[in-house]
Every structure is written in C-alpha cells, then in structure tokens.
N, C-alpha and C. Protein backbone atom coordinates (compact mmCIF):
# COMPACT_ATOMS: atom_id res chain seq x y z
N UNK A 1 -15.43 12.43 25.96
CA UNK A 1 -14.84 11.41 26.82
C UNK A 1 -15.88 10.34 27.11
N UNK A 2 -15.27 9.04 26.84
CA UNK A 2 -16.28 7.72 27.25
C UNK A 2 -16.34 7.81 28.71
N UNK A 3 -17.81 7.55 29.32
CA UNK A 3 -17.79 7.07 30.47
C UNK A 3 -17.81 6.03 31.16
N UNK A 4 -17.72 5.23 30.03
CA UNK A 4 -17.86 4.03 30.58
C UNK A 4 -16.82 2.71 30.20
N UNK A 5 -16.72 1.75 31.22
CA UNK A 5 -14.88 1.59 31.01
C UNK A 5 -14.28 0.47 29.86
N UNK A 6 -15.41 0.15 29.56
CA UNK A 6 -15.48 -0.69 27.84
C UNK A 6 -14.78 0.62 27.10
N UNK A 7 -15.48 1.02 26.79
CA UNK A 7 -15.19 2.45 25.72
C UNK A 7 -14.11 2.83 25.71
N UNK A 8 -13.90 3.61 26.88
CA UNK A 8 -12.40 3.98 27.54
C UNK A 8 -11.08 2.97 26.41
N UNK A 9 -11.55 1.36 27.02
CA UNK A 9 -10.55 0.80 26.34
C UNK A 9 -10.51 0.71 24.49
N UNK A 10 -12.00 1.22 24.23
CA UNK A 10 -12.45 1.30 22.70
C UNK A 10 -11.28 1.80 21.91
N UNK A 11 -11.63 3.52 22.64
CA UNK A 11 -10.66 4.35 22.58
C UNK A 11 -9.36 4.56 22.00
N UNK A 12 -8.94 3.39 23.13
CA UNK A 12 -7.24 3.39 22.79
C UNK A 12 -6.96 1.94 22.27
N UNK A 13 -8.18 1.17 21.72
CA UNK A 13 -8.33 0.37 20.27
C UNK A 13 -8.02 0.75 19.50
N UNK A 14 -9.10 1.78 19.11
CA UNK A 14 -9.24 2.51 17.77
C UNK A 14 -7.77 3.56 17.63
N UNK A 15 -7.86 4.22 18.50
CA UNK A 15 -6.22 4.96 18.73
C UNK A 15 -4.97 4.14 17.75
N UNK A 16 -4.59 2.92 18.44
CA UNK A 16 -3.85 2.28 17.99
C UNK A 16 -3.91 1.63 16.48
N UNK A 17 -5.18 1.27 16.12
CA UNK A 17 -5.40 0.52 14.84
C UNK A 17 -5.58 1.33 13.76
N UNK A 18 -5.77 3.30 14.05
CA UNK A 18 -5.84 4.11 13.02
C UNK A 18 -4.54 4.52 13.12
N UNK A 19 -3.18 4.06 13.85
CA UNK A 19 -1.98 4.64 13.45
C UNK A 19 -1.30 3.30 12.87
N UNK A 20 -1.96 2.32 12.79
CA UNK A 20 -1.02 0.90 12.43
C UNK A 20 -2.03 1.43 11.17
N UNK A 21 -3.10 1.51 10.75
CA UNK A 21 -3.15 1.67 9.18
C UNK A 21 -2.63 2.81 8.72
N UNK A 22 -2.49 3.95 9.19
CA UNK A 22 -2.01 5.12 8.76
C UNK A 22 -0.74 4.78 8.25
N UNK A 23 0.36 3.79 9.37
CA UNK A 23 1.57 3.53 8.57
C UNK A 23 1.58 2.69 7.53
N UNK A 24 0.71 1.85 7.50
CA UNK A 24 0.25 0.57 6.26
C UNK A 24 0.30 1.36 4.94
N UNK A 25 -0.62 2.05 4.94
CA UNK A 25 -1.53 2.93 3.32
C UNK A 25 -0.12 3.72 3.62
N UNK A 26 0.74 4.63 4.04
CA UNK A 26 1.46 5.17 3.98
C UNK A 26 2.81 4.76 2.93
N UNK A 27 3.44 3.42 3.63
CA UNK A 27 4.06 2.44 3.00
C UNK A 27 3.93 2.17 1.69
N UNK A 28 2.37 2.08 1.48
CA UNK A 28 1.64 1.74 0.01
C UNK A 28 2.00 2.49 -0.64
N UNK A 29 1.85 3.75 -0.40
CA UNK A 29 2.05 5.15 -1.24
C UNK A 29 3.43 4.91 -1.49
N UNK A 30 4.29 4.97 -0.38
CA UNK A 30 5.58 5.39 -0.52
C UNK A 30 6.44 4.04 -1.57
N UNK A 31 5.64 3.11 -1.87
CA UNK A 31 6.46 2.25 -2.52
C UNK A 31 5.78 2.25 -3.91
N UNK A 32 4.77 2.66 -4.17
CA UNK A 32 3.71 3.13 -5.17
C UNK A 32 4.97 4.25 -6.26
N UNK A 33 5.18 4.99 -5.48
CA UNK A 33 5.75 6.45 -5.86
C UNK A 33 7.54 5.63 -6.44
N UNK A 34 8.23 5.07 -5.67
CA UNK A 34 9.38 3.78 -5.89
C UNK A 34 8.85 3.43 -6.91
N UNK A 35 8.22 2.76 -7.21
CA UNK A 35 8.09 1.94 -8.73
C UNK A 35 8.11 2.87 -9.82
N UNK A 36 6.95 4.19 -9.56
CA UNK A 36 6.57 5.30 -10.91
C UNK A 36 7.81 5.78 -10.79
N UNK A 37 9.05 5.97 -10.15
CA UNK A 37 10.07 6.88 -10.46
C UNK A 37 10.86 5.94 -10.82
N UNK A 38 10.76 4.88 -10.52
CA UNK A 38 11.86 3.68 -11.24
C UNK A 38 11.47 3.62 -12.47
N UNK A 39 10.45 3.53 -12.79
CA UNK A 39 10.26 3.35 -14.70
C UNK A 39 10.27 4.31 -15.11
N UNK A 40 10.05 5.48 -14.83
CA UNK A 40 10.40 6.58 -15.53
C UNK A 40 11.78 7.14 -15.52
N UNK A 41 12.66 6.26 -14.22
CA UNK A 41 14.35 6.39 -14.70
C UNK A 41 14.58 5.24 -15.81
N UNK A 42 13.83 4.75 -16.25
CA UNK A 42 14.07 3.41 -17.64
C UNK A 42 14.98 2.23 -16.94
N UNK A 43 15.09 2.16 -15.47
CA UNK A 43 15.86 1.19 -14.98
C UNK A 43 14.57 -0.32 -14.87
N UNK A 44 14.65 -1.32 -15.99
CA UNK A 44 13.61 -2.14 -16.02
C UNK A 44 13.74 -2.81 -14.59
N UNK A 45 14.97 -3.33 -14.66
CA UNK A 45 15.04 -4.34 -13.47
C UNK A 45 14.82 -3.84 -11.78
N UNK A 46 15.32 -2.31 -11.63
CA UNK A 46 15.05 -1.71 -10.24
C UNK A 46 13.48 -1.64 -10.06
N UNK A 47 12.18 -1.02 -11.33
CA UNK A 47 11.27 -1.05 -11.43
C UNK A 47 10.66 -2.22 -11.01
N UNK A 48 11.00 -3.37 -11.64
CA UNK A 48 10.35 -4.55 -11.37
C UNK A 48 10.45 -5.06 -9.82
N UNK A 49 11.91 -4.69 -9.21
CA UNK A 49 12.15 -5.03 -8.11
C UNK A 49 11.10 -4.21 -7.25
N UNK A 50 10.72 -2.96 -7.63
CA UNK A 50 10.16 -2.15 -6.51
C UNK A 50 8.45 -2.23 -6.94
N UNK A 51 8.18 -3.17 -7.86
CA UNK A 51 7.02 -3.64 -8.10
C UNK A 51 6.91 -4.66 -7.19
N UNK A 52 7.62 -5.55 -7.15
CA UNK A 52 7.53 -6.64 -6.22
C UNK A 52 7.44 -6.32 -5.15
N UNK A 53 7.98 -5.38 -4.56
CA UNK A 53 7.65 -5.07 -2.75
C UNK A 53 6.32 -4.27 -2.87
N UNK A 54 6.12 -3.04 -3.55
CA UNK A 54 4.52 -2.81 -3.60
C UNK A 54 3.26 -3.71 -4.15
N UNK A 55 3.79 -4.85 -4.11
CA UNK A 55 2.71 -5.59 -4.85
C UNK A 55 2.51 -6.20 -3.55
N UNK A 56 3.75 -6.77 -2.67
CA UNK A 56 3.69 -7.25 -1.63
C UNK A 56 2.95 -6.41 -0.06
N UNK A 57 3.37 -5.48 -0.46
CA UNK A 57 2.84 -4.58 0.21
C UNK A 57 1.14 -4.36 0.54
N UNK A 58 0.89 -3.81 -1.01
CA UNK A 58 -0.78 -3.82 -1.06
C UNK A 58 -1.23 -5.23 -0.70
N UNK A 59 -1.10 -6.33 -1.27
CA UNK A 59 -1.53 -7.59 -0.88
C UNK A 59 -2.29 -7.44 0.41
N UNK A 60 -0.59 -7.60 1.42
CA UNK A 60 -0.62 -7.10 3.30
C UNK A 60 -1.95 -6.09 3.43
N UNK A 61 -1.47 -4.95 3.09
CA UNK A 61 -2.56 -4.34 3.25
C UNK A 61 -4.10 -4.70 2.88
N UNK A 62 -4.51 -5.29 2.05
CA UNK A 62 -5.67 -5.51 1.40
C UNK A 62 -5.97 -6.69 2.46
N UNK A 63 -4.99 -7.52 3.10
CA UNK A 63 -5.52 -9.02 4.24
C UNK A 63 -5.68 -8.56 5.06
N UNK A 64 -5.27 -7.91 5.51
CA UNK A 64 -5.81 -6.92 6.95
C UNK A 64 -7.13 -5.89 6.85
N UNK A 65 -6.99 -5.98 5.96
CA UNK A 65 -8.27 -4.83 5.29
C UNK A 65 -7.96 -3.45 5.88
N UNK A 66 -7.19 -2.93 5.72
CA UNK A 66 -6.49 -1.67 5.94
C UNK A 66 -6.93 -1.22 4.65
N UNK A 67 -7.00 -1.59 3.33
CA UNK A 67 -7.21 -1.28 2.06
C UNK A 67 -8.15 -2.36 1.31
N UNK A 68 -9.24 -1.97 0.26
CA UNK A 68 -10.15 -3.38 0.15
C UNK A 68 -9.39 -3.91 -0.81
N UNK A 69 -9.50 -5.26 -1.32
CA UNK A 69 -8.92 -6.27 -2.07
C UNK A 69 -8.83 -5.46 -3.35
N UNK A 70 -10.71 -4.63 -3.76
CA UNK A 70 -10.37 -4.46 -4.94
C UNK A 70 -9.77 -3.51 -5.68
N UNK A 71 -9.43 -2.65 -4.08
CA UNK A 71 -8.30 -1.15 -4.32
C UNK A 71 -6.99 -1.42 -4.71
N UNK A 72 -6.54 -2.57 -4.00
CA UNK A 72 -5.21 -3.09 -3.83
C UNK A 72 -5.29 -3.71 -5.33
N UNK A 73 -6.03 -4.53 -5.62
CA UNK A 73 -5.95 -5.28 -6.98
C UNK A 73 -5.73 -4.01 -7.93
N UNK A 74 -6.21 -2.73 -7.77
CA UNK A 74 -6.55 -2.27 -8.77
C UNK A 74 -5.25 -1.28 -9.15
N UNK A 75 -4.78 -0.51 -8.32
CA UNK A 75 -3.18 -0.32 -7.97
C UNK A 75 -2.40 -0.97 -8.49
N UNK A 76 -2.30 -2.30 -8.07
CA UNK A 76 -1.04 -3.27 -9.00
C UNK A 76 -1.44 -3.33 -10.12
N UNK A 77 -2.85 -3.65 -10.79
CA UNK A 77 -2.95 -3.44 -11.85
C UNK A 77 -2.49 -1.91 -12.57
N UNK A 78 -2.91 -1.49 -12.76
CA UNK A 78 -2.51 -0.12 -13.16
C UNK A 78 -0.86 0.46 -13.50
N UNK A 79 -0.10 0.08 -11.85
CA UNK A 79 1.28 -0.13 -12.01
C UNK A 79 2.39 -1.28 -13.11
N UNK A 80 1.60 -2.32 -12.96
CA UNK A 80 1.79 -3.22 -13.93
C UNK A 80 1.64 -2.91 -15.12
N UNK A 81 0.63 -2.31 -15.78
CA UNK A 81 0.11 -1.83 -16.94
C UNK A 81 1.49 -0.86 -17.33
N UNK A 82 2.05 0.15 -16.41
CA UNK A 82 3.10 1.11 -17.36
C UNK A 82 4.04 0.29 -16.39
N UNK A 83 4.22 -1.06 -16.03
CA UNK A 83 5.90 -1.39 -16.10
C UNK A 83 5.66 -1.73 -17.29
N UNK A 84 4.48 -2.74 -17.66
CA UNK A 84 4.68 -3.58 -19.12
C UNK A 84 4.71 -2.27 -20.66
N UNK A 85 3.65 -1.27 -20.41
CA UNK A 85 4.73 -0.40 -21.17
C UNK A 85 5.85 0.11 -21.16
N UNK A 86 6.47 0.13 -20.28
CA UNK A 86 8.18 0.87 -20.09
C UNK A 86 9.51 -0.13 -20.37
N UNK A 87 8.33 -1.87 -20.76
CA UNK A 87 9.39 -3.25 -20.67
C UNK A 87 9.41 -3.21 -22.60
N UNK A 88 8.29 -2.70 -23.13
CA UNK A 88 8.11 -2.87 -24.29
C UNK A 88 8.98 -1.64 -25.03
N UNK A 89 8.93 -0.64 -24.64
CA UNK A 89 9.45 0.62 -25.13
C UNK A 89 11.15 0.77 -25.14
C-alpha cells in the first residue's frame, strides 16, 4: 500500500490504463483470429473485410502505444502475406 497520496492516485492510474490495454491487445487478438478463420473458410471478401478492422485496430493500438508500431506493423504484415496467398490460390 502507497503511503503517500500522489501514489495512492498512481495506483488507480495504472489500475485503469492496464485494463483499457488489456481490452485493446485483447480486441487485437480477437480480430487477428476473424481474419485467420475467414481465409481459411476461402471467403476472400469476408477475409478482407475482417482485415480491414484488424488492421484498424492494431494501427489504434500501436498510437496509443498499447502495442509498439513495429509489432503492429508486423502482424498486418504477416496477415496480409496469407490473405494475398488465399487471393492467389
């Protein structure tokens, strides 16, 4: 326990800003996982759609720095990589 009344309010800073990223990176995942099951149902256009909101997503996340730029970059890359194989196939 802080004793002192800066801290105190630290506290329930940090409190709050590790459950607003917890739902952020959460989101990430959960729309991450949306895209890999959309291309692997061969639906191009639902895939692409659910690329676009996780792309939008990580972005958010990466400006807030909830996630660093070059995690987020590196994610869409990657995802991108097997939509554009699953667009070719």
């Amino acid at each position: 326990m802080p004793n002192i009344r800066s801290s105190e309010k630290d506290v329930r800073r940090i409190k709050a800003r590790t459950a607003r990223n917890k739902a952020t990176k959460s989101r990430v995942r959960t729309l991450r996982k949306k895209v890999i099951a959309a291309i692997a149902s061969g639906d191009s256009k639902a895939a692409q759609e659910a690329y676009n909101n996780f792309a939008s997503a990580a972005d958010k996340a990466a400006k807030t720095s909830t996630l660093h730029k070059n995690t987020a970059s590196r994610l869409k890359s990657r995802i991108a990589q097997k939509l554009g194989k699953a667009a070719k196939a």
